[in-house]
PDB file of N, CA and C in Angstrom:
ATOM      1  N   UNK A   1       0.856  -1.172   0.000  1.00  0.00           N
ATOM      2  CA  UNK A   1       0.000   0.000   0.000  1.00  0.00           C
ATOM      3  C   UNK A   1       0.897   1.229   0.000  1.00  0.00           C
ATOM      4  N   UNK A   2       0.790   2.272  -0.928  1.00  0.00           N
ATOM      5  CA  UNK A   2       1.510   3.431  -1.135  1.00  0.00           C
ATOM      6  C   UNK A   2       0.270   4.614  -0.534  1.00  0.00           C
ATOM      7  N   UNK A   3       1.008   5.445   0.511  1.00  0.00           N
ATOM      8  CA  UNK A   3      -0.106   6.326   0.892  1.00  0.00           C
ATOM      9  C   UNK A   3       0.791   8.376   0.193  1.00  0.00           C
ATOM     10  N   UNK A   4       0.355   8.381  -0.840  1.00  0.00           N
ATOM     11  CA  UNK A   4       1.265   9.699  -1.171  1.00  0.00           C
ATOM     12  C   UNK A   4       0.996  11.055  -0.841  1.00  0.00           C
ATOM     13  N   UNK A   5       2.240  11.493  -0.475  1.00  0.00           N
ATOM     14  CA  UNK A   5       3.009  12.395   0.246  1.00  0.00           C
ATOM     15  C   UNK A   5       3.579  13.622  -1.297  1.00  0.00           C
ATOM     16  N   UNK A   6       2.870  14.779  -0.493  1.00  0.00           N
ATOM     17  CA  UNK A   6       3.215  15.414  -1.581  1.00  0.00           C
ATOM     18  C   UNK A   6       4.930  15.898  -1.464  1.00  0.00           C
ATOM     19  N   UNK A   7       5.837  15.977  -2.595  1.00  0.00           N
ATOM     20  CA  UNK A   7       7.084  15.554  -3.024  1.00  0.00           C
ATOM     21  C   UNK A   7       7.892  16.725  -1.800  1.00  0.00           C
ATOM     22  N   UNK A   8       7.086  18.285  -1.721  1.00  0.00           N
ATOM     23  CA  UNK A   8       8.071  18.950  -0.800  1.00  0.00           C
ATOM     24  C   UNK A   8       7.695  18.582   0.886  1.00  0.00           C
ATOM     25  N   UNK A   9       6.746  17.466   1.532  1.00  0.00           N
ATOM     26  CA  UNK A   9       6.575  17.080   2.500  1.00  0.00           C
ATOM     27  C   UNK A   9       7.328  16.056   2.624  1.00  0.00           C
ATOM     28  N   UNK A  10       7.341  14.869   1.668  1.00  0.00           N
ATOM     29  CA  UNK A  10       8.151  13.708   1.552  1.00  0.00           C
ATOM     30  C   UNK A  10       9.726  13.961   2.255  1.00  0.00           C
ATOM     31  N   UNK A  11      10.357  15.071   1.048  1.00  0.00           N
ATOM     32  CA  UNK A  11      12.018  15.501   1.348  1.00  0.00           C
ATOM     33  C   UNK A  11      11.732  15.907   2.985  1.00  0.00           C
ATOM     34  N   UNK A  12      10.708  16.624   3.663  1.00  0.00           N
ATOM     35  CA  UNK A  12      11.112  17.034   5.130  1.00  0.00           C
ATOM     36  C   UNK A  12      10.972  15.447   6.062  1.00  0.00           C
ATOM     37  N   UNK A  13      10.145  15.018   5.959  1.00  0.00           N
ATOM     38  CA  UNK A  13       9.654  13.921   6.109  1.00  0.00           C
ATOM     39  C   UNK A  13      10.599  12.375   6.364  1.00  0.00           C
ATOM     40  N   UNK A  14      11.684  12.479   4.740  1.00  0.00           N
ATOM     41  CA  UNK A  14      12.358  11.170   5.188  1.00  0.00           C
ATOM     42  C   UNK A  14      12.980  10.547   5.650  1.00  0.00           C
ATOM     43  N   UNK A  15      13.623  11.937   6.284  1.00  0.00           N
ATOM     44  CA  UNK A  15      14.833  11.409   7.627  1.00  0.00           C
ATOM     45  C   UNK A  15      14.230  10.246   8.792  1.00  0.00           C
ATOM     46  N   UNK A  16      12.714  10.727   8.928  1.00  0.00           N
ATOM     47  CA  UNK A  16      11.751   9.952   9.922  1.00  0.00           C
ATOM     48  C   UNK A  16      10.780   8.847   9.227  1.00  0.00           C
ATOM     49  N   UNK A  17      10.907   8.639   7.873  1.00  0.00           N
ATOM     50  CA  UNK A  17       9.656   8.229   7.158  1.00  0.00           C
ATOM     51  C   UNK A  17       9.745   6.371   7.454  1.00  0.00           C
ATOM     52  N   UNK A  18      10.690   5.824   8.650  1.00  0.00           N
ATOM     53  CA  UNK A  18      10.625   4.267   8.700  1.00  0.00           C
ATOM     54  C   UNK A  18      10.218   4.418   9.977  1.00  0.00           C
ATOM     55  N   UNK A  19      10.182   5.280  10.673  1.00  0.00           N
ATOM     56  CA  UNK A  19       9.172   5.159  11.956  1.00  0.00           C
ATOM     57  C   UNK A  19       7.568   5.752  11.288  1.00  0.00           C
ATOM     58  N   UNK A  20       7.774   6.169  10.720  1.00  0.00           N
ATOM     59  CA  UNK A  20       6.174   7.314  10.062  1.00  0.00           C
ATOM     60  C   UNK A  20       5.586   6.417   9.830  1.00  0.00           C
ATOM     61  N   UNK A  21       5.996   4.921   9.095  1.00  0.00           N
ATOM     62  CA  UNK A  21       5.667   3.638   8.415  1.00  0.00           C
ATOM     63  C   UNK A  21       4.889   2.921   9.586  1.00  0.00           C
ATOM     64  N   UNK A  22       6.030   2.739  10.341  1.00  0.00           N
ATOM     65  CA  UNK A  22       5.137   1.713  11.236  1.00  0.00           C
ATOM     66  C   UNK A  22       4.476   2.244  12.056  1.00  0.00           C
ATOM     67  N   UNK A  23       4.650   3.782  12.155  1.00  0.00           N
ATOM     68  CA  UNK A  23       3.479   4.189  13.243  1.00  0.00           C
ATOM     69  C   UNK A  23       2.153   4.182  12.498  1.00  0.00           C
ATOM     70  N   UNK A  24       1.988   4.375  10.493  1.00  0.00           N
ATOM     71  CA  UNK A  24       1.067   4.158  10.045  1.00  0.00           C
ATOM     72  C   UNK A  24       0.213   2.925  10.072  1.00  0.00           C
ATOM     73  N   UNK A  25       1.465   1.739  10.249  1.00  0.00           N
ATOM     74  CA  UNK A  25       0.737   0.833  10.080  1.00  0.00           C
ATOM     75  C   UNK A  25       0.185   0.481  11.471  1.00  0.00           C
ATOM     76  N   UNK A  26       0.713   0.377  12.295  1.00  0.00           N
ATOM     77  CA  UNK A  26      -0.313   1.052  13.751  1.00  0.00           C
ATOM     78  C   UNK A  26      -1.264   1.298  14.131  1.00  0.00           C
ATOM     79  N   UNK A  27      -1.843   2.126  13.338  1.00  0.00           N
ATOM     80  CA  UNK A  27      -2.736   3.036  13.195  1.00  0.00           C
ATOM     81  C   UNK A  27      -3.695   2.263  12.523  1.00  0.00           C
ATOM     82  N   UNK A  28      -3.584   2.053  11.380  1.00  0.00           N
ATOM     83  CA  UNK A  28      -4.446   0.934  10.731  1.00  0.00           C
ATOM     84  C   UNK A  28      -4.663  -0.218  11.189  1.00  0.00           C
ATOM     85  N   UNK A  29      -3.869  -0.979  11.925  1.00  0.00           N
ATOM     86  CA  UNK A  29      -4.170  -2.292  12.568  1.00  0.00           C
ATOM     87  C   UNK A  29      -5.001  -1.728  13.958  1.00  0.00           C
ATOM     88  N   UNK A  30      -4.609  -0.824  14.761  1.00  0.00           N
ATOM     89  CA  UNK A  30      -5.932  -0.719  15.749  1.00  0.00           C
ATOM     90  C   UNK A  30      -7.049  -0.132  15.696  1.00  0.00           C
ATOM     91  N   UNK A  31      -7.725   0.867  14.101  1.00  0.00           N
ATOM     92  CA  UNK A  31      -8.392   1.136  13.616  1.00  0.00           C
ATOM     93  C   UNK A  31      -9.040  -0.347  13.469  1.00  0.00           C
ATOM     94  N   UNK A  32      -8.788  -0.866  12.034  1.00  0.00           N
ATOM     95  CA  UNK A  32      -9.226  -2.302  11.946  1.00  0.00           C
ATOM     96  C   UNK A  32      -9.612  -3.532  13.625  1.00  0.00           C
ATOM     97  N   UNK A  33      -9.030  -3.353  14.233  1.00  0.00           N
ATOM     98  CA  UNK A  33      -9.140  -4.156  15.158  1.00  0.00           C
ATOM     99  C   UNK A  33     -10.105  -3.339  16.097  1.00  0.00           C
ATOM    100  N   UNK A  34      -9.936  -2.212  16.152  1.00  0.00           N
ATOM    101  CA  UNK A  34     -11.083  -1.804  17.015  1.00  0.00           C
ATOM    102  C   UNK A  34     -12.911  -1.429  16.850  1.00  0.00           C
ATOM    103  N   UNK A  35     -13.041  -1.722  15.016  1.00  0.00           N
ATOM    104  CA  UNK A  35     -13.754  -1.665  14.520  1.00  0.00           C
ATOM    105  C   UNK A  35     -14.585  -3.260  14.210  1.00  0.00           C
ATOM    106  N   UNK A  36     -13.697  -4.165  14.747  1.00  0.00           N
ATOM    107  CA  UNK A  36     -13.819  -5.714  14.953  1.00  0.00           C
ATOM    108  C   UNK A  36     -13.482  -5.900  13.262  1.00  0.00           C
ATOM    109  N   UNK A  37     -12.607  -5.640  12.732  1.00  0.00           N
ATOM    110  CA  UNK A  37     -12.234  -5.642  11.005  1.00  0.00           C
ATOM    111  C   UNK A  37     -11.296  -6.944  10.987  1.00  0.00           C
ATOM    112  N   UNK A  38     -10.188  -6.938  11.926  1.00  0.00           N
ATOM    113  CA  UNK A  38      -9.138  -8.129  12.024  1.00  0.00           C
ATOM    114  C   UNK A  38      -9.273  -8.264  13.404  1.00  0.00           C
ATOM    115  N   UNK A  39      -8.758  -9.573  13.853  1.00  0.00           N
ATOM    116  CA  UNK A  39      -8.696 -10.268  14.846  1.00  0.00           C
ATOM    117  C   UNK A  39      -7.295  -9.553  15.776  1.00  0.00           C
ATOM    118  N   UNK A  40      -7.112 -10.501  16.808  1.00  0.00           N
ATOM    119  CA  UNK A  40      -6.111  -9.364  17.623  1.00  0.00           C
ATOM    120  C   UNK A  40      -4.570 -10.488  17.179  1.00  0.00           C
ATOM    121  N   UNK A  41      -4.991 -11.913  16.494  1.00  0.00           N
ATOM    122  CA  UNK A  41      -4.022 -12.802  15.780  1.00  0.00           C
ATOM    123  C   UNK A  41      -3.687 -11.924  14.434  1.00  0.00           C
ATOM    124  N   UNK A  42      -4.868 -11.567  13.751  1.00  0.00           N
ATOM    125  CA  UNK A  42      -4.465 -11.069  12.763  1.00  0.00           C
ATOM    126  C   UNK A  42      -3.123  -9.270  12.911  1.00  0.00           C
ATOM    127  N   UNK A  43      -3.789  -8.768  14.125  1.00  0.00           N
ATOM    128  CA  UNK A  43      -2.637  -7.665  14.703  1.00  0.00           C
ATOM    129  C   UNK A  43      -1.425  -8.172  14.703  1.00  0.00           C
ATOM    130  N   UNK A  44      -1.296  -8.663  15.336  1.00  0.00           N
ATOM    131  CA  UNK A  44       0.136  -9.692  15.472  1.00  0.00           C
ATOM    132  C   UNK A  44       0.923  -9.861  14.600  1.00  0.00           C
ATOM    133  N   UNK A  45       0.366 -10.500  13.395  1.00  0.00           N
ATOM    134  CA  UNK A  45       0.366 -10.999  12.571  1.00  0.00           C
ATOM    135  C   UNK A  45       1.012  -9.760  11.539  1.00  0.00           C
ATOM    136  N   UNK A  46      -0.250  -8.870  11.106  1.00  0.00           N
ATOM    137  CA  UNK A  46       0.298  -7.705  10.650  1.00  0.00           C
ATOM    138  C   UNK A  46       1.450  -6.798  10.877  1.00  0.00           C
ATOM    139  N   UNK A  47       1.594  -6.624  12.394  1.00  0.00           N
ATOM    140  CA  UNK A  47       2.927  -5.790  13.099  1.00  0.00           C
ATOM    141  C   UNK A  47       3.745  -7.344  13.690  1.00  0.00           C
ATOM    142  N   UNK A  48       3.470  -7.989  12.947  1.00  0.00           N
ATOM    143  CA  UNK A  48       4.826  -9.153  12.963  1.00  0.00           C
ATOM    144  C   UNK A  48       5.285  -8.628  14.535  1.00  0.00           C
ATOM    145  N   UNK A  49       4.678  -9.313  15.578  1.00  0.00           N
ATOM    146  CA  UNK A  49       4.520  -8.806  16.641  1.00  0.00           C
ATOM    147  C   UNK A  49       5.022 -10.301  17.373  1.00  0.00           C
ATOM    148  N   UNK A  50       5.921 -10.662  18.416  1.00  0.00           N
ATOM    149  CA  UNK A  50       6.463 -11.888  18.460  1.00  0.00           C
ATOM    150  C   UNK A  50       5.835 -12.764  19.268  1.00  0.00           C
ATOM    151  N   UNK A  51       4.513 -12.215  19.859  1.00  0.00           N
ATOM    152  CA  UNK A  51       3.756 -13.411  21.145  1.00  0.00           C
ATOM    153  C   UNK A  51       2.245 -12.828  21.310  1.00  0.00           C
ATOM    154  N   UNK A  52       1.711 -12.925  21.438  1.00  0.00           N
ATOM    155  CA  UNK A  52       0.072 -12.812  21.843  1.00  0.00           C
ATOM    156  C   UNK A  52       0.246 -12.176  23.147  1.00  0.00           C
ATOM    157  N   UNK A  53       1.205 -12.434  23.986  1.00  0.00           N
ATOM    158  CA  UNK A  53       1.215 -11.153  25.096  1.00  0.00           C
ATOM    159  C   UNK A  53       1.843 -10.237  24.961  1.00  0.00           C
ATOM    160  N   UNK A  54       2.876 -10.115  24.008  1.00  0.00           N
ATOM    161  CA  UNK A  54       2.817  -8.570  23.159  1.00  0.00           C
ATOM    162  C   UNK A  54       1.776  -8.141  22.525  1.00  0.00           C
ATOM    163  N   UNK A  55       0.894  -8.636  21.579  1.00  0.00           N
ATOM    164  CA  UNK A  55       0.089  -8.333  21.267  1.00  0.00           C
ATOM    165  C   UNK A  55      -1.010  -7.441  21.926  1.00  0.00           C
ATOM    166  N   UNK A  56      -1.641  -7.993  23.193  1.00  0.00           N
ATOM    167  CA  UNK A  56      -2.272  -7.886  24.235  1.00  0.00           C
ATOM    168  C   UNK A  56      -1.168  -6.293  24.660  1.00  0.00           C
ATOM    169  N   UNK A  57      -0.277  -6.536  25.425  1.00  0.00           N
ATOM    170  CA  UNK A  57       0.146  -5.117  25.655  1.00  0.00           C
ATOM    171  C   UNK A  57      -0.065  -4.218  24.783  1.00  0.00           C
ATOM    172  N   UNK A  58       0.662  -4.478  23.517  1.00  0.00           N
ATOM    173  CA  UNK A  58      -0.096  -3.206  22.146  1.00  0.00           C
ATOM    174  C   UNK A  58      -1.125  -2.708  22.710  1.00  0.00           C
ATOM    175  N   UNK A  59      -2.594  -3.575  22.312  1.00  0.00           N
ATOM    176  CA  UNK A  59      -3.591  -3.252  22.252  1.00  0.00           C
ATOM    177  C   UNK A  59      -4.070  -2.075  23.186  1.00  0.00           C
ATOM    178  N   UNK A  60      -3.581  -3.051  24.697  1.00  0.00           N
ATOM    179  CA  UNK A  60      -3.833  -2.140  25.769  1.00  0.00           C
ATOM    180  C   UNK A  60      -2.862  -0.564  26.165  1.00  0.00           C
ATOM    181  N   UNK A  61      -2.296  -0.586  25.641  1.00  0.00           N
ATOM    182  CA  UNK A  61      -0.851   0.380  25.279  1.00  0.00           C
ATOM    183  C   UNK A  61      -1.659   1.473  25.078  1.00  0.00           C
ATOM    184  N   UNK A  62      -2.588   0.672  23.459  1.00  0.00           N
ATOM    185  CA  UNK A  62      -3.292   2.234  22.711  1.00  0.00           C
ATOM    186  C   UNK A  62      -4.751   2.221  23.015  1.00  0.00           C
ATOM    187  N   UNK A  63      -5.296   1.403  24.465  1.00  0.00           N
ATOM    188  CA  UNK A  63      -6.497   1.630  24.537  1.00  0.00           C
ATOM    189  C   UNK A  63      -7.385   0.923  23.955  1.00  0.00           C
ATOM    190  N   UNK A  64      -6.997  -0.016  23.208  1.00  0.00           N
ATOM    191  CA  UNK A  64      -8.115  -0.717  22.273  1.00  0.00           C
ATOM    192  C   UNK A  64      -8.692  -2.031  22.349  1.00  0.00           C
ATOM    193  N   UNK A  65      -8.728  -2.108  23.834  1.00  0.00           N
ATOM    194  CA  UNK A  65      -9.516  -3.958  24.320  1.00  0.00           C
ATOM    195  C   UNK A  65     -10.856  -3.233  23.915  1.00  0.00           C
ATOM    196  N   UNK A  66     -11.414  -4.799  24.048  1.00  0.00           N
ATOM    197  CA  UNK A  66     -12.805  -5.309  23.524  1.00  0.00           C
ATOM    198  C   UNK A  66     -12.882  -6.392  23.995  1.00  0.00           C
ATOM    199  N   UNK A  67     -14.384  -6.223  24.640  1.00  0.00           N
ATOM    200  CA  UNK A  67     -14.823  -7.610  24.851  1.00  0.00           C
ATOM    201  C   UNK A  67     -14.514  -8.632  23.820  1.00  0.00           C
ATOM    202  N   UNK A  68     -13.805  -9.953  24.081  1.00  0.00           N
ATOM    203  CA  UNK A  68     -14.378 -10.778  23.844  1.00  0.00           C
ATOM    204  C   UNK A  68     -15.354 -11.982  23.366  1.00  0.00           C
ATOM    205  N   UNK A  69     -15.706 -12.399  22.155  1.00  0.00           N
ATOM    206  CA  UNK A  69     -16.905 -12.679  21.796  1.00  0.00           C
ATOM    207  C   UNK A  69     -16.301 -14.201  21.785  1.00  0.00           C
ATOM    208  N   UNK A  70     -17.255 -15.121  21.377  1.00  0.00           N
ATOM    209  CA  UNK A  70     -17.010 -16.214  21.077  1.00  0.00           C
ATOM    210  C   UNK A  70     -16.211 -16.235  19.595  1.00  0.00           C
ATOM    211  N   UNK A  71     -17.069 -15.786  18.547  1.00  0.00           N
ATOM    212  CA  UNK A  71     -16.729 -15.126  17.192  1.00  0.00           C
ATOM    213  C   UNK A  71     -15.337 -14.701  17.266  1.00  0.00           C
ATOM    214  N   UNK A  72     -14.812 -14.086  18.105  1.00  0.00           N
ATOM    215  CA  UNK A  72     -13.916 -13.265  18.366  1.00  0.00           C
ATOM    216  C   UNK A  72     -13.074 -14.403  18.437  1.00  0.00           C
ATOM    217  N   UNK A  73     -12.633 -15.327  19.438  1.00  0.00           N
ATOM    218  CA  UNK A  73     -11.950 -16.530  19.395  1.00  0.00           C
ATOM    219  C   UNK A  73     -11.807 -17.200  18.471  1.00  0.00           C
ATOM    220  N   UNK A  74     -13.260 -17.448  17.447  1.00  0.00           N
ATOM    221  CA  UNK A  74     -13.097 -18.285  16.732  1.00  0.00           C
ATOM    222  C   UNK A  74     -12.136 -18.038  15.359  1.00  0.00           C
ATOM    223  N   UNK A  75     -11.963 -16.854  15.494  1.00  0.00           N
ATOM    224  CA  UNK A  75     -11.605 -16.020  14.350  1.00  0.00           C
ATOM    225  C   UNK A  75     -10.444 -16.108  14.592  1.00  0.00           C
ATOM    226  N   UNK A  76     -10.089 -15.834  15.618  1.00  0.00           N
ATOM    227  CA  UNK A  76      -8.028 -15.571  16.107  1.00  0.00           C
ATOM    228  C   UNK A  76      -7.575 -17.026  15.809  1.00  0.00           C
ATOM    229  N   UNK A  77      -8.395 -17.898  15.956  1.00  0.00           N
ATOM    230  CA  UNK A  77      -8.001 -19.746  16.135  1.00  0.00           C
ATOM    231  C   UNK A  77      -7.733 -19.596  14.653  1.00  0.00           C
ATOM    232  N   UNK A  78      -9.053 -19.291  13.779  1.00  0.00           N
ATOM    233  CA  UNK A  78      -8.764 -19.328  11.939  1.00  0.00           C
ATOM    234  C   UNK A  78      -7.637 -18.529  11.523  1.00  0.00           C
ATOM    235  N   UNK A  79      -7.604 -17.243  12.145  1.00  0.00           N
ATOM    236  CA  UNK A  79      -6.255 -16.602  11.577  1.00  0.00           C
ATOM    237  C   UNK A  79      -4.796 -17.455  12.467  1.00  0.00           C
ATOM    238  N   UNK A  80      -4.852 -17.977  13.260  1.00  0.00           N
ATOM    239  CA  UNK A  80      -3.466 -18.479  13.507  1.00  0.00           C
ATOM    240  C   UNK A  80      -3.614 -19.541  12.797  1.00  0.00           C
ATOM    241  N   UNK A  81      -4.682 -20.208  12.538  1.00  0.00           N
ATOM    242  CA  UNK A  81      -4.527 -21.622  11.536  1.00  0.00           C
ATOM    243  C   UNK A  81      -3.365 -21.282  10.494  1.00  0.00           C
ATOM    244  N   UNK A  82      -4.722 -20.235   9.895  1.00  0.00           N
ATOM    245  CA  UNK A  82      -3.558 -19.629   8.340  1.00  0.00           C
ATOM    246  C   UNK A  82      -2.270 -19.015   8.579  1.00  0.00           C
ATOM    247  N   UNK A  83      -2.239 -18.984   9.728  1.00  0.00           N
ATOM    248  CA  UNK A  83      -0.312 -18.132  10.038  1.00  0.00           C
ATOM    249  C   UNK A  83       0.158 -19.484   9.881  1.00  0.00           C
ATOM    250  N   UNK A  84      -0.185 -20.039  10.748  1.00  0.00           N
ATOM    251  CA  UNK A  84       1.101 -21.695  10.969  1.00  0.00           C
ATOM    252  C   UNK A  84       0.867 -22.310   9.543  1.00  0.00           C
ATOM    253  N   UNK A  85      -0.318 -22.605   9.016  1.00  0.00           N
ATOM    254  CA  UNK A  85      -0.457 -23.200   7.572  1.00  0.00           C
ATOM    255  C   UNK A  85       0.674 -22.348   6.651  1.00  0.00           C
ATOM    256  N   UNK A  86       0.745 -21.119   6.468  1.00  0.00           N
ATOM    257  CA  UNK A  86       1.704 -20.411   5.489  1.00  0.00           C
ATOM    258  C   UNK A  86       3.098 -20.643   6.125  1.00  0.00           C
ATOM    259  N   UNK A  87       3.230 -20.213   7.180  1.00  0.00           N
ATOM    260  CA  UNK A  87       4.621 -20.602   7.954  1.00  0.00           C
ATOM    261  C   UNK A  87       5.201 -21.795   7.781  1.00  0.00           C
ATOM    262  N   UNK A  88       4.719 -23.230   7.249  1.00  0.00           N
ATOM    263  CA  UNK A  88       5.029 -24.494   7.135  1.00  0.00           C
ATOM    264  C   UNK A  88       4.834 -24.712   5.655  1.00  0.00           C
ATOM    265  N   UNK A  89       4.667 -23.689   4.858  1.00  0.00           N
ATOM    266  CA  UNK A  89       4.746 -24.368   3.524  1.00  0.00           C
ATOM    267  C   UNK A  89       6.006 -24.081   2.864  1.00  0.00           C
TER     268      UNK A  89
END
């Protein structure tokens, strides 16, 4: 995903633009996750994040728990399926 930066913001910009990155992508994963869009496996997953209790700190870091659903489980179980399924091929 390319998000563009007009060319005389970019040049002030790129000394910082690999933290700008992941604070974007940040941003979008607890948007999505707090909107129930991705799972909190799929967070992880996205910010290549190294344990589910990092994960969990993130979340709570930026404020963004949520109950719990059943759905909610069932979903983190399907997205780690597909992590370990891709991870082993």
């Amino acid at each position: 995903m390319n998000i563009p930066i007009p060319a005389d913001l970019e040049h002030r910009l790129q000394p910082h633009l690999p933290r700008l990155s992941q604070r974007a992508l940040e941003a979008i994963a607890l948007e999505a996750y707090t909107n129930h869009l991705i799972t909190a496996a799929e967070v992880q997953h996205l910010l290549n994040l190294p344990s589910h209790l990092a994960t969990d700190a993130f979340l709570k870091e930026h404020g963004a728990i949520r109950s719990l659903t059943l759905e909610d489980v069932q979903q983190d179980i399907q997205a780690l399926d597909r992590i370990l399924h891709d991870h082993h091929q």
